[in-house]
PDB file of N, CA and C in Angstrom:
ATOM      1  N   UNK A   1       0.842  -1.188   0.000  1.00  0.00           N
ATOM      2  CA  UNK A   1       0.000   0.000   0.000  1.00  0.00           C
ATOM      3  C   UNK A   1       0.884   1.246   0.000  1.00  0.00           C
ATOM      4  N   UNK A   2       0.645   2.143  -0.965  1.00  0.00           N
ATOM      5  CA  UNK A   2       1.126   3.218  -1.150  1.00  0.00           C
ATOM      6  C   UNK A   2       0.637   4.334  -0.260  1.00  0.00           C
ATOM      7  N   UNK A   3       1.495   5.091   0.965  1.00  0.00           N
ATOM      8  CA  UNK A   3       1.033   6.466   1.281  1.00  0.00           C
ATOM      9  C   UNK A   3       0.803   7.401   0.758  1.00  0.00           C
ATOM     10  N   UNK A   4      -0.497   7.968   0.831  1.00  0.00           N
ATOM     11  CA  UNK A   4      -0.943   9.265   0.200  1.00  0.00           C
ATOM     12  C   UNK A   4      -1.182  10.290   0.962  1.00  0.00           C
ATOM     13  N   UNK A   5      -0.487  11.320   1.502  1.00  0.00           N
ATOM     14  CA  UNK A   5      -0.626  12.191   2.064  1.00  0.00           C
ATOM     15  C   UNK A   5      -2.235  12.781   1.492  1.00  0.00           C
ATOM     16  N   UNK A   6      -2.859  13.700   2.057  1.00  0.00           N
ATOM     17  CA  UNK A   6      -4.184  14.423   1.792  1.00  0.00           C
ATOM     18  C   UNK A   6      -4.213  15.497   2.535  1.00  0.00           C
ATOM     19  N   UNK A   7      -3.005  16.074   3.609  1.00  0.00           N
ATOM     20  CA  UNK A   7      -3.095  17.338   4.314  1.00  0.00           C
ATOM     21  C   UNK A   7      -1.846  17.658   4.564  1.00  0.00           C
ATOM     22  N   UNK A   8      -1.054  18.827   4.066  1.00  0.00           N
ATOM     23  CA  UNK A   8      -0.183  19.114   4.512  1.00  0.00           C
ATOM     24  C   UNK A   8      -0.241  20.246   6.134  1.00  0.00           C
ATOM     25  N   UNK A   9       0.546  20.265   6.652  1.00  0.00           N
ATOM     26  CA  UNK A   9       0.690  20.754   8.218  1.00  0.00           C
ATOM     27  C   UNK A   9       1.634  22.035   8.424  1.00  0.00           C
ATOM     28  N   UNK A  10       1.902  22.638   8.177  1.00  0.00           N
ATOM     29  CA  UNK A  10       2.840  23.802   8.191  1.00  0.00           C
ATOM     30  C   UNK A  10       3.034  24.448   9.821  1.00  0.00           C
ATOM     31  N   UNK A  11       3.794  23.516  10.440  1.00  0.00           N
ATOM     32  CA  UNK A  11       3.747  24.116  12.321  1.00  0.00           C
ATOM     33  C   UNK A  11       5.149  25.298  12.505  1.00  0.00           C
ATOM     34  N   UNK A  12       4.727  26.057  12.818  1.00  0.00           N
ATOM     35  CA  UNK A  12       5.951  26.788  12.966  1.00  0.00           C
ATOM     36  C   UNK A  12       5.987  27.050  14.888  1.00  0.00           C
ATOM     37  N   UNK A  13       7.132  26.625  15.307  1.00  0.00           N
ATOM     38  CA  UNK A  13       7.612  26.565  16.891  1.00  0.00           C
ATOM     39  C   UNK A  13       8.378  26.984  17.256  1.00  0.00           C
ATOM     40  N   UNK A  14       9.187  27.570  18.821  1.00  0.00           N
ATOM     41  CA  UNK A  14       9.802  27.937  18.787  1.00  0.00           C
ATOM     42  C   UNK A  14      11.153  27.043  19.042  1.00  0.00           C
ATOM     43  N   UNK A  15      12.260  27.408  18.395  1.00  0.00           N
ATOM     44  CA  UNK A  15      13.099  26.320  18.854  1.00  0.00           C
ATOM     45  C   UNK A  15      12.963  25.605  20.168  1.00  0.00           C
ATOM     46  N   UNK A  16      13.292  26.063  21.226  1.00  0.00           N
ATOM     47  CA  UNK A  16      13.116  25.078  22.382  1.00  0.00           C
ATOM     48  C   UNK A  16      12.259  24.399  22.495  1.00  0.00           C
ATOM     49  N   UNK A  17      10.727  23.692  21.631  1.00  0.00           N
ATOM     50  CA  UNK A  17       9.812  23.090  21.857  1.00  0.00           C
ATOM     51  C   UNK A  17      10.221  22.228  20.805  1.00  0.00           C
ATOM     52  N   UNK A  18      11.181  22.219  19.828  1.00  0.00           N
ATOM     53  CA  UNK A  18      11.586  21.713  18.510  1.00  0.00           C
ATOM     54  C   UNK A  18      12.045  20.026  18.857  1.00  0.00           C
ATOM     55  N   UNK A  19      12.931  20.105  19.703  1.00  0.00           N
ATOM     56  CA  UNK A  19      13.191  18.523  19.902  1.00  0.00           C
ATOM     57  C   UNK A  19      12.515  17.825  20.738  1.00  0.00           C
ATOM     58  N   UNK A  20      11.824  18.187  21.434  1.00  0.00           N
ATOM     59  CA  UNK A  20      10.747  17.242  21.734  1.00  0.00           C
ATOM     60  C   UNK A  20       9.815  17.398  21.225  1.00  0.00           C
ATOM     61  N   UNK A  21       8.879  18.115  20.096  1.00  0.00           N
ATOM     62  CA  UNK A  21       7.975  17.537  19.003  1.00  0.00           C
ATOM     63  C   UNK A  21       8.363  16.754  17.756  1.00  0.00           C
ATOM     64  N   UNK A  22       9.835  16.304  17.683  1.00  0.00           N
ATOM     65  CA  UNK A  22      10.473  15.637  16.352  1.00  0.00           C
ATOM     66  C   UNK A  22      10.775  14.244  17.618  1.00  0.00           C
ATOM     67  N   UNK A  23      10.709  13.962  18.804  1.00  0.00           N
ATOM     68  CA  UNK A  23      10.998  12.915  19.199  1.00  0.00           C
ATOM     69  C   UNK A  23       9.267  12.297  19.195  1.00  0.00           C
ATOM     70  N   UNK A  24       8.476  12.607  19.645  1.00  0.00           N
ATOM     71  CA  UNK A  24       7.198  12.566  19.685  1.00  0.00           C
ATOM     72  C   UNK A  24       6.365  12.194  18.084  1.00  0.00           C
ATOM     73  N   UNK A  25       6.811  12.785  17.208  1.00  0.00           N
ATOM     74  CA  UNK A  25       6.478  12.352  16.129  1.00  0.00           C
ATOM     75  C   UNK A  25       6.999  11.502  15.516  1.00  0.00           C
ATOM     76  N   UNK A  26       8.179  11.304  16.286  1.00  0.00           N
ATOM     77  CA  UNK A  26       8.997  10.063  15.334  1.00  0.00           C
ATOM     78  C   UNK A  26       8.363   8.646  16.135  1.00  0.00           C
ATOM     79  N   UNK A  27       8.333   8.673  17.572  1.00  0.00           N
ATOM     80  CA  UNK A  27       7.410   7.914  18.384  1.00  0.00           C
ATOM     81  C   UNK A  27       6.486   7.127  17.684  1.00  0.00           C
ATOM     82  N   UNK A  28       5.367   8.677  17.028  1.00  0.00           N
ATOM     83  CA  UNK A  28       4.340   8.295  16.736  1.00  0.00           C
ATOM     84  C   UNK A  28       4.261   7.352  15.034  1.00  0.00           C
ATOM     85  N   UNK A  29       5.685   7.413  14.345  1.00  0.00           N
ATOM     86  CA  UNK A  29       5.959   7.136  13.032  1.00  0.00           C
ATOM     87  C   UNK A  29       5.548   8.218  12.375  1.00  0.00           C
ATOM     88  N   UNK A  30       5.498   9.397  12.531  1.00  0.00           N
ATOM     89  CA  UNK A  30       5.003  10.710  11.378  1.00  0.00           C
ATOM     90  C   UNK A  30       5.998  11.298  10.821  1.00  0.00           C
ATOM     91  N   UNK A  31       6.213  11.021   9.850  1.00  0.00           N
ATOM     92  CA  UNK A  31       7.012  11.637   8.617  1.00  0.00           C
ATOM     93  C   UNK A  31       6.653  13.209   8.629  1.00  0.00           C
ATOM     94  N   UNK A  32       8.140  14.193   8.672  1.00  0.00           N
ATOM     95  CA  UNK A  32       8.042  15.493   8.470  1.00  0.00           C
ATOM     96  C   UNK A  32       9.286  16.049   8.063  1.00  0.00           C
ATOM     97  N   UNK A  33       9.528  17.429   7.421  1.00  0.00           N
ATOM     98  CA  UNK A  33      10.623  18.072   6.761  1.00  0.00           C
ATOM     99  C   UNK A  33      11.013  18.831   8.279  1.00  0.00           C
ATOM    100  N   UNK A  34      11.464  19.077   8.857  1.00  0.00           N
ATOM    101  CA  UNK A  34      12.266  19.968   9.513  1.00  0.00           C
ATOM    102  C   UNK A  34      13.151  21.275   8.622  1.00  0.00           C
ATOM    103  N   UNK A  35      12.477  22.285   8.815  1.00  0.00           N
ATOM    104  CA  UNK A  35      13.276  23.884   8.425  1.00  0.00           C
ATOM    105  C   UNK A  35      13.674  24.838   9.514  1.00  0.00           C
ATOM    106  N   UNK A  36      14.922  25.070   9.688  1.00  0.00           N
ATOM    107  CA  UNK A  36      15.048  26.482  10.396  1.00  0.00           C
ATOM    108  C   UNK A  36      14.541  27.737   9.949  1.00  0.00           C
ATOM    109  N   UNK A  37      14.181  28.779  10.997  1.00  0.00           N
ATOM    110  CA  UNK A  37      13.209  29.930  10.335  1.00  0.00           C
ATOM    111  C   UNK A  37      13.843  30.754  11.653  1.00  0.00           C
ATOM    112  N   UNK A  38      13.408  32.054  11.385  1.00  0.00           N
ATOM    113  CA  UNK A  38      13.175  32.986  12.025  1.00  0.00           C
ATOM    114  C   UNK A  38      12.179  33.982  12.087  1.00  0.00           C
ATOM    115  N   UNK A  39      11.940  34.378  12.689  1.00  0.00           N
ATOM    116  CA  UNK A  39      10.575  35.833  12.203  1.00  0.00           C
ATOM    117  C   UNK A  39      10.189  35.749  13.672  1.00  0.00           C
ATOM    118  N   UNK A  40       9.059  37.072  13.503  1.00  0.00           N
ATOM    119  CA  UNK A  40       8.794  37.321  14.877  1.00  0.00           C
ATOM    120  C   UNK A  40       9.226  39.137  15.401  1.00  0.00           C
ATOM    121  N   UNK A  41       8.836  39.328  16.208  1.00  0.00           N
ATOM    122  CA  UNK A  41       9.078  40.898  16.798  1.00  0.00           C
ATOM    123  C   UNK A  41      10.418  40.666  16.793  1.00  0.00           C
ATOM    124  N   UNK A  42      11.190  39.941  17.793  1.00  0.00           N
ATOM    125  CA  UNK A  42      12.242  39.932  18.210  1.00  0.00           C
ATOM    126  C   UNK A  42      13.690  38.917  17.244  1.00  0.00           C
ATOM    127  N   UNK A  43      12.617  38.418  16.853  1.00  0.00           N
ATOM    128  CA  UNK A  43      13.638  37.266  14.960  1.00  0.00           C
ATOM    129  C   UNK A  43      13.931  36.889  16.321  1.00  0.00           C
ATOM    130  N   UNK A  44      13.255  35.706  16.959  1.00  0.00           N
ATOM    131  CA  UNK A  44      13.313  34.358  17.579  1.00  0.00           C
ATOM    132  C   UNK A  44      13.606  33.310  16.428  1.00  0.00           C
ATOM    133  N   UNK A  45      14.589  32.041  17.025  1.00  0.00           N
ATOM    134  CA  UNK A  45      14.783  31.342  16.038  1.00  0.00           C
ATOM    135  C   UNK A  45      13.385  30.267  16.441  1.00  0.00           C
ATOM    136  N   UNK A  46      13.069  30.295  15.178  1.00  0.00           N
ATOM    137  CA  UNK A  46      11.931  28.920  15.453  1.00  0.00           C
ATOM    138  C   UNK A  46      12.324  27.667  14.070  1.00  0.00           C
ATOM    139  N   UNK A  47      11.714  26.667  14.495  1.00  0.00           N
ATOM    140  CA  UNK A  47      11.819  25.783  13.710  1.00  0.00           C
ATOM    141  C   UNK A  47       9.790  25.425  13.063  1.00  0.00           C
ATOM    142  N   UNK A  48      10.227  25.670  11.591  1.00  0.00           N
ATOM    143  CA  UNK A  48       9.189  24.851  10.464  1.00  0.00           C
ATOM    144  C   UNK A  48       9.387  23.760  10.582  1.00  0.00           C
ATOM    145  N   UNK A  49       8.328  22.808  10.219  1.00  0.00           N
ATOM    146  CA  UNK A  49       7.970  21.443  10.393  1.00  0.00           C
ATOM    147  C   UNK A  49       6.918  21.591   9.239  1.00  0.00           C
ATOM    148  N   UNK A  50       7.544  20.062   8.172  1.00  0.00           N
ATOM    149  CA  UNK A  50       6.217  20.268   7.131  1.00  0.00           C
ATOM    150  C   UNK A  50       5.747  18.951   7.716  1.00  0.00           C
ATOM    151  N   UNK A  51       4.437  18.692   7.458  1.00  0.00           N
ATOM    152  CA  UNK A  51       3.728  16.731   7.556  1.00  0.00           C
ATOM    153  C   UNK A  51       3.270  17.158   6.924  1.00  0.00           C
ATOM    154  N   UNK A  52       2.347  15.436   6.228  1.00  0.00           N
ATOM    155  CA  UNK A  52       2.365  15.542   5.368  1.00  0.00           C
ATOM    156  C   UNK A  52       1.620  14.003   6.284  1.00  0.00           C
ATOM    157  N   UNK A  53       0.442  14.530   6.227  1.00  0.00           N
ATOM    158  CA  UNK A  53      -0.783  13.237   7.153  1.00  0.00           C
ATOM    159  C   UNK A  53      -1.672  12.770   5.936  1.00  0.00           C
ATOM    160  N   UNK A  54      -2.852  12.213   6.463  1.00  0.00           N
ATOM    161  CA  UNK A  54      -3.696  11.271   5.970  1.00  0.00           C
ATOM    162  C   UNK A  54      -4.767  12.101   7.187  1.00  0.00           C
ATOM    163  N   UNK A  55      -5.955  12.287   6.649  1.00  0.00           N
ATOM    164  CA  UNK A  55      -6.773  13.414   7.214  1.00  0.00           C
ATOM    165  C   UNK A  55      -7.288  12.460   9.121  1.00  0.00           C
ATOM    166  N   UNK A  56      -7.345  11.480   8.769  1.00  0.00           N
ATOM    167  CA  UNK A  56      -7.587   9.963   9.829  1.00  0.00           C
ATOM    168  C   UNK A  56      -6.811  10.397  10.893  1.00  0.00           C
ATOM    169  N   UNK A  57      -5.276  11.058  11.056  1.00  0.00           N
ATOM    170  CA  UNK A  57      -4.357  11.114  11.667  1.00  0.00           C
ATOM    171  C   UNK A  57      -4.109  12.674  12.127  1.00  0.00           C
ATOM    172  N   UNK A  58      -5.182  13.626  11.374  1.00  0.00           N
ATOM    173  CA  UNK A  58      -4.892  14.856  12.039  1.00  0.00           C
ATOM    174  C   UNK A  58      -5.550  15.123  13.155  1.00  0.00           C
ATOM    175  N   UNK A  59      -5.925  14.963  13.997  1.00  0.00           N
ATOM    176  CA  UNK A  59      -6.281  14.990  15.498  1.00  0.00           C
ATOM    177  C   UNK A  59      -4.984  14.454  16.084  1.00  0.00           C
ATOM    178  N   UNK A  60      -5.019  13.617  15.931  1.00  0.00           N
ATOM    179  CA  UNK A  60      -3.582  13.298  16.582  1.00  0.00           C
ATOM    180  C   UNK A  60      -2.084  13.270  16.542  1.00  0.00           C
ATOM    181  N   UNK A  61      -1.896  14.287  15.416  1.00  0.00           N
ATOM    182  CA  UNK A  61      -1.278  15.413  15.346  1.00  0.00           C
ATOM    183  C   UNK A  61      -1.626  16.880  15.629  1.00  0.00           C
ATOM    184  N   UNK A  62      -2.601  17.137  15.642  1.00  0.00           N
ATOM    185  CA  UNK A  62      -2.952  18.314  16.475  1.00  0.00           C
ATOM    186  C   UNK A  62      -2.600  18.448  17.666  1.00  0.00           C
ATOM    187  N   UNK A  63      -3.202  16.915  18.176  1.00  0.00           N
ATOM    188  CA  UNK A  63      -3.140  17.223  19.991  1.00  0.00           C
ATOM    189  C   UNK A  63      -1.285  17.284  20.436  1.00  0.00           C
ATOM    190  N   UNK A  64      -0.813  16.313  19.750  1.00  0.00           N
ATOM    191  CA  UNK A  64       0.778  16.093  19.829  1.00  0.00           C
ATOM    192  C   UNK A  64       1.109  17.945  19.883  1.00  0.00           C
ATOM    193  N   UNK A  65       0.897  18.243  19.252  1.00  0.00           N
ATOM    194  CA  UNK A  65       1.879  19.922  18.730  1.00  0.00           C
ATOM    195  C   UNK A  65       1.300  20.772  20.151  1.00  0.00           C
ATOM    196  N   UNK A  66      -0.227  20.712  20.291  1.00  0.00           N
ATOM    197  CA  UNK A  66      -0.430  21.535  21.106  1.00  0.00           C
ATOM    198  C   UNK A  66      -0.038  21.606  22.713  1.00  0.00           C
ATOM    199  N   UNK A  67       0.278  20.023  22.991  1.00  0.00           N
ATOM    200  CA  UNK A  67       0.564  19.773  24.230  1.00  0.00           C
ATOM    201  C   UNK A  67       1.836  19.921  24.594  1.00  0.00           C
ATOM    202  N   UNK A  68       2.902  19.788  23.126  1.00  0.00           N
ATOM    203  CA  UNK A  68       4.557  19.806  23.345  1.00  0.00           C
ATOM    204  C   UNK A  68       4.372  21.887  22.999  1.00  0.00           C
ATOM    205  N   UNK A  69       4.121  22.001  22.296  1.00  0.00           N
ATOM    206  CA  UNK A  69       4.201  23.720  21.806  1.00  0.00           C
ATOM    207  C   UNK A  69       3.628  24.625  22.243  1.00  0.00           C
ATOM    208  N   UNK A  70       2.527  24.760  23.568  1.00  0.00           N
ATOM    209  CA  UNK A  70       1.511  25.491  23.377  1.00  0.00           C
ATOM    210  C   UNK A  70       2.407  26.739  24.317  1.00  0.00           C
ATOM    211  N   UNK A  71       1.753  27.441  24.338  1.00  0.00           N
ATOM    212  CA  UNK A  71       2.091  28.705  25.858  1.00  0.00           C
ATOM    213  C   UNK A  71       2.371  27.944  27.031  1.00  0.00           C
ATOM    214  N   UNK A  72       2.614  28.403  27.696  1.00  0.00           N
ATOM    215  CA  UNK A  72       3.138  28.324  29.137  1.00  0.00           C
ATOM    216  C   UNK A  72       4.074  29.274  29.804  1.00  0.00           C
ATOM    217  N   UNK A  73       3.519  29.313  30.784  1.00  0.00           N
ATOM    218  CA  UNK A  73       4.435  30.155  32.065  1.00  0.00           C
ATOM    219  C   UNK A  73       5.253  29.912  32.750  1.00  0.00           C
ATOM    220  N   UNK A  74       6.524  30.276  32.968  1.00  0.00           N
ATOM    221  CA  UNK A  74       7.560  29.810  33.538  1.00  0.00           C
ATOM    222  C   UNK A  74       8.093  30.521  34.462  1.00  0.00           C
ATOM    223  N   UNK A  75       8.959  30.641  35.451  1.00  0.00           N
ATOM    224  CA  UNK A  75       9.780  31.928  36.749  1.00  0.00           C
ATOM    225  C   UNK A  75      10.836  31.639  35.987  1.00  0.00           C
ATOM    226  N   UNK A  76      11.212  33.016  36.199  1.00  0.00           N
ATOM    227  CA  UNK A  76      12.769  32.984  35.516  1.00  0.00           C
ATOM    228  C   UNK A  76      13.570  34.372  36.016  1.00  0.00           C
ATOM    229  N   UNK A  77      14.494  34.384  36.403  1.00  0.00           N
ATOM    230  CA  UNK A  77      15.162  35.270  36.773  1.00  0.00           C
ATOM    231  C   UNK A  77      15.580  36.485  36.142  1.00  0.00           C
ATOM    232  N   UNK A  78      15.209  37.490  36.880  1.00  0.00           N
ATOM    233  CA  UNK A  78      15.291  39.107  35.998  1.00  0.00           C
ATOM    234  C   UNK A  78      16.762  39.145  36.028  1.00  0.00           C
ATOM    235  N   UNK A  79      17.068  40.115  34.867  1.00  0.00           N
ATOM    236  CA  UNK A  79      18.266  40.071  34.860  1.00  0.00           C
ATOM    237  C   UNK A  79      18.079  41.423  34.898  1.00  0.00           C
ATOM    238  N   UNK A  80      19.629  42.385  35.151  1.00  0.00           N
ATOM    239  CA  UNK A  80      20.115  43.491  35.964  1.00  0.00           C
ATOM    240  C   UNK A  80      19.628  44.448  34.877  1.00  0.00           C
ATOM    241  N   UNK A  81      18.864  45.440  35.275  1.00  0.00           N
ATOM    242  CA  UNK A  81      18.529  47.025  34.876  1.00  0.00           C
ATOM    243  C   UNK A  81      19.836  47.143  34.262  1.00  0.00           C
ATOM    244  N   UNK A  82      19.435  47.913  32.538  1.00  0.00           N
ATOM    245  CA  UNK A  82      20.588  48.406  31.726  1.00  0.00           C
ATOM    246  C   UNK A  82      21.001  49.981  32.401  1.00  0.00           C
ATOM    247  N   UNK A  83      19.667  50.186  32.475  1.00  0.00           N
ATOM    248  CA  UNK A  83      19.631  52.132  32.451  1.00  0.00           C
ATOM    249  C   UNK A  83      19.329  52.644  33.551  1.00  0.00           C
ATOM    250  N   UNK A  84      19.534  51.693  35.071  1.00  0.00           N
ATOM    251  CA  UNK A  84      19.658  52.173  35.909  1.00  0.00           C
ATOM    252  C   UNK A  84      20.892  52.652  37.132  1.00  0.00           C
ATOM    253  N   UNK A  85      21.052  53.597  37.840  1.00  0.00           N
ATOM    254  CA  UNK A  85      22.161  53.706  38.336  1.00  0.00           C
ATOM    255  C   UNK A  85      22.542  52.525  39.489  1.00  0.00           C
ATOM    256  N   UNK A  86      24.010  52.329  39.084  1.00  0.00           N
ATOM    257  CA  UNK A  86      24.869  51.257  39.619  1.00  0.00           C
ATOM    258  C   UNK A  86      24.178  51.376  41.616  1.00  0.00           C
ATOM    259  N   UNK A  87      24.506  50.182  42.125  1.00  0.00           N
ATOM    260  CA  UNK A  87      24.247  49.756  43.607  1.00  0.00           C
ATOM    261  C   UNK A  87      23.509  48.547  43.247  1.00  0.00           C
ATOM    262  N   UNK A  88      23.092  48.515  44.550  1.00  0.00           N
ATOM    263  CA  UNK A  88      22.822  46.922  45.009  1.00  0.00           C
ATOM    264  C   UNK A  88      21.669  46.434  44.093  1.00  0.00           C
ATOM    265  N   UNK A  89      21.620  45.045  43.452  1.00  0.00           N
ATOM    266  CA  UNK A  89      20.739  44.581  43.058  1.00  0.00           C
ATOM    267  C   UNK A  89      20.235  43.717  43.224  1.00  0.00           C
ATOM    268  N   UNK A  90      19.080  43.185  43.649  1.00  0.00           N
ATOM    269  CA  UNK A  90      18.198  42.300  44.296  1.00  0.00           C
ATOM    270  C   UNK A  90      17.581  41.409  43.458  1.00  0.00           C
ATOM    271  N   UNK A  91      18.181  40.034  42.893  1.00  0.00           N
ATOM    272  CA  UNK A  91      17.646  39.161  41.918  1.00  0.00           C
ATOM    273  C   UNK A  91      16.310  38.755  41.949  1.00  0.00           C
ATOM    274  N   UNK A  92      15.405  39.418  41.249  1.00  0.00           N
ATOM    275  CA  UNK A  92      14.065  38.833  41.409  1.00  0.00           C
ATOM    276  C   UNK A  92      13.597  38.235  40.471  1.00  0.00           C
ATOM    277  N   UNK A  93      12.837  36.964  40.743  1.00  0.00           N
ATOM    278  CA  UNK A  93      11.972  35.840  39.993  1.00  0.00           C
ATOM    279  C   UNK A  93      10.718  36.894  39.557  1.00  0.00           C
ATOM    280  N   UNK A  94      10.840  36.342  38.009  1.00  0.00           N
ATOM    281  CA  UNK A  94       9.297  36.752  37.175  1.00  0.00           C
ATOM    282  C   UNK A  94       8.588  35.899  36.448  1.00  0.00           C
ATOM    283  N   UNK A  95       7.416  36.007  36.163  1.00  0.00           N
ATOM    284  CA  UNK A  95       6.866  34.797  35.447  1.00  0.00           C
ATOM    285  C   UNK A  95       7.016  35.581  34.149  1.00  0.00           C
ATOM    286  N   UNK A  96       7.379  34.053  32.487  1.00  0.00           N
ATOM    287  CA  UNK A  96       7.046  35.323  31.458  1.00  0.00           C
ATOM    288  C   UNK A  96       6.451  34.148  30.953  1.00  0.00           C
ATOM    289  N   UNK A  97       6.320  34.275  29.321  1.00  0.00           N
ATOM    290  CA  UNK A  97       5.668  33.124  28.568  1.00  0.00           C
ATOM    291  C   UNK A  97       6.270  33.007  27.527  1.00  0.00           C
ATOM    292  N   UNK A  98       6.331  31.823  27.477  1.00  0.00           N
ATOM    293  CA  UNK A  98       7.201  30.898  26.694  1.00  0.00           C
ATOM    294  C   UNK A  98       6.453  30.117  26.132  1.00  0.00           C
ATOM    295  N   UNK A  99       6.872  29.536  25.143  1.00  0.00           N
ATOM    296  CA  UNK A  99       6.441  28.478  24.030  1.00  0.00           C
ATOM    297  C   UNK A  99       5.331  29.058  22.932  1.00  0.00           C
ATOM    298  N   UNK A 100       4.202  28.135  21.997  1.00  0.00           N
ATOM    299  CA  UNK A 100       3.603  28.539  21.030  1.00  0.00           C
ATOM    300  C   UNK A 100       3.932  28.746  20.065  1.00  0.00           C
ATOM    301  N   UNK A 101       3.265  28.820  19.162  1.00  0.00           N
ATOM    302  CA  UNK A 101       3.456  28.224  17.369  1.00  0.00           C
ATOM    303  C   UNK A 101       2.242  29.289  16.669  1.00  0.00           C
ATOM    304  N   UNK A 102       2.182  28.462  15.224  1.00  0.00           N
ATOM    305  CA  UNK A 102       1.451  28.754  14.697  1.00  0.00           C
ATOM    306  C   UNK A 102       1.015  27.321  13.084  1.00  0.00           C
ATOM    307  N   UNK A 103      -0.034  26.948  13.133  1.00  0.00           N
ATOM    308  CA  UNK A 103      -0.032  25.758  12.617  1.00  0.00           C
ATOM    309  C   UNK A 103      -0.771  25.713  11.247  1.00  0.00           C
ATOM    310  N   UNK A 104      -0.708  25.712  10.323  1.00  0.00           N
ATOM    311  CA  UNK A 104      -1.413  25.927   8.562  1.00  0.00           C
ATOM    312  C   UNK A 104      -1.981  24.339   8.812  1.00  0.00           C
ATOM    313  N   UNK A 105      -3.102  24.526   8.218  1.00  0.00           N
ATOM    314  CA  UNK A 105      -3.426  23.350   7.058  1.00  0.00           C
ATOM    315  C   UNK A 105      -3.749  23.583   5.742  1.00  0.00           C
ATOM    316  N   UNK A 106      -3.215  22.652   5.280  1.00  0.00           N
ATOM    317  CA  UNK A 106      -3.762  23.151   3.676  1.00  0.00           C
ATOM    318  C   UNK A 106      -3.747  21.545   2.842  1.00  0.00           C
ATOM    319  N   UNK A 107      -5.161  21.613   2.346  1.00  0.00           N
ATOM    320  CA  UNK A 107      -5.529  20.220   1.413  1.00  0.00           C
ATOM    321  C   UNK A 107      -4.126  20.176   0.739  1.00  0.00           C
ATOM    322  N   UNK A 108      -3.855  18.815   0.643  1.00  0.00           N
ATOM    323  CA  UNK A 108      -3.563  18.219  -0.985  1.00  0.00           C
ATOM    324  C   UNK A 108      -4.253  17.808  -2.010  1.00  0.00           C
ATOM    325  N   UNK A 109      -3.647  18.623  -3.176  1.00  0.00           N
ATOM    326  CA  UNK A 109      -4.652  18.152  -4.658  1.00  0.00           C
ATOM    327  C   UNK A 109      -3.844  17.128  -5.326  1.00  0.00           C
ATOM    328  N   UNK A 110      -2.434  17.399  -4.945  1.00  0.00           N
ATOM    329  CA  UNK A 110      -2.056  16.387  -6.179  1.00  0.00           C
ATOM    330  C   UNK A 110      -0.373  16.180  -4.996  1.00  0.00           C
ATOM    331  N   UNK A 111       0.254  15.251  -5.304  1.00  0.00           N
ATOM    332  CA  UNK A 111       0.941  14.248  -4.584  1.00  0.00           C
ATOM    333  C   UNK A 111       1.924  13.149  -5.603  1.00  0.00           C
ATOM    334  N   UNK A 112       3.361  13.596  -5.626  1.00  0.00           N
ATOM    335  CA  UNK A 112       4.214  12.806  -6.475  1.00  0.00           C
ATOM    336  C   UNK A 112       5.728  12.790  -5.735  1.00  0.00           C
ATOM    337  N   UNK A 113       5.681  11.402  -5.665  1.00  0.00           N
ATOM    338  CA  UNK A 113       6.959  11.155  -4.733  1.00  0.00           C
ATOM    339  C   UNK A 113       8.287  10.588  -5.750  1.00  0.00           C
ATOM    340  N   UNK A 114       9.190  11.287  -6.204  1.00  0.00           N
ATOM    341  CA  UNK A 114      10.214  10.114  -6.877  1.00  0.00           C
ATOM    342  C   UNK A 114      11.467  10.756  -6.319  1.00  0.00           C
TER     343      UNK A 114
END
């Protein structure tokens, strides 16, 4: 039996969520292109991911991306005032947010592998 893809997946993540959604999909046997990218306010490096599913299997690729990629809040340590005057500085924990994507679908019409 020949695979026929019928949905391509276009996930764009941010790097740090990158190797554990390519261990998870490989888990799951899901075939995907891996691209480095950048963009963003700040040109964060993120990583593209193409799949390339069978429509049967997109739920469970959905849920995979959203649970390894989604937002979340983390404490993380402030780091030292640029533009303030020198003395004592008091390391304080902040919450910020981290992770999240952005995910395309788009039909396949036509499909040729050589």
């Amino acid at each position: 039996m020949i695979f026929t893809p019928t949905l391509l997946l276009i996930c764009v993540v941010k790097d740090q969520d990158a190797g554990k959604l390519m261990d998870l999909l490989r888990e799951k046997g899901i075939s995907f292109t891996k691209l480095a990218s950048t963009g963003g306010f700040l040109r964060e490096g993120n990583t593209t991911f193409l799949i390339g599913i069978d429509e049967a299997k997109k739920e469970e690729v959905r849920k995979i991306i959203r649970e390894t990629c989604g937002h979340r809040e983390e404490m993380v340590e402030a780091s030292m005032p640029v533009n303030e005057p020198l003395g004592p500085f008091v390391p304080q924990r902040v919450k910020v947010t981290k992770g999240g994507g952005v995910l395309f679908e788009i039909p396949i019409h036509y499909y040729e592998k050589f």
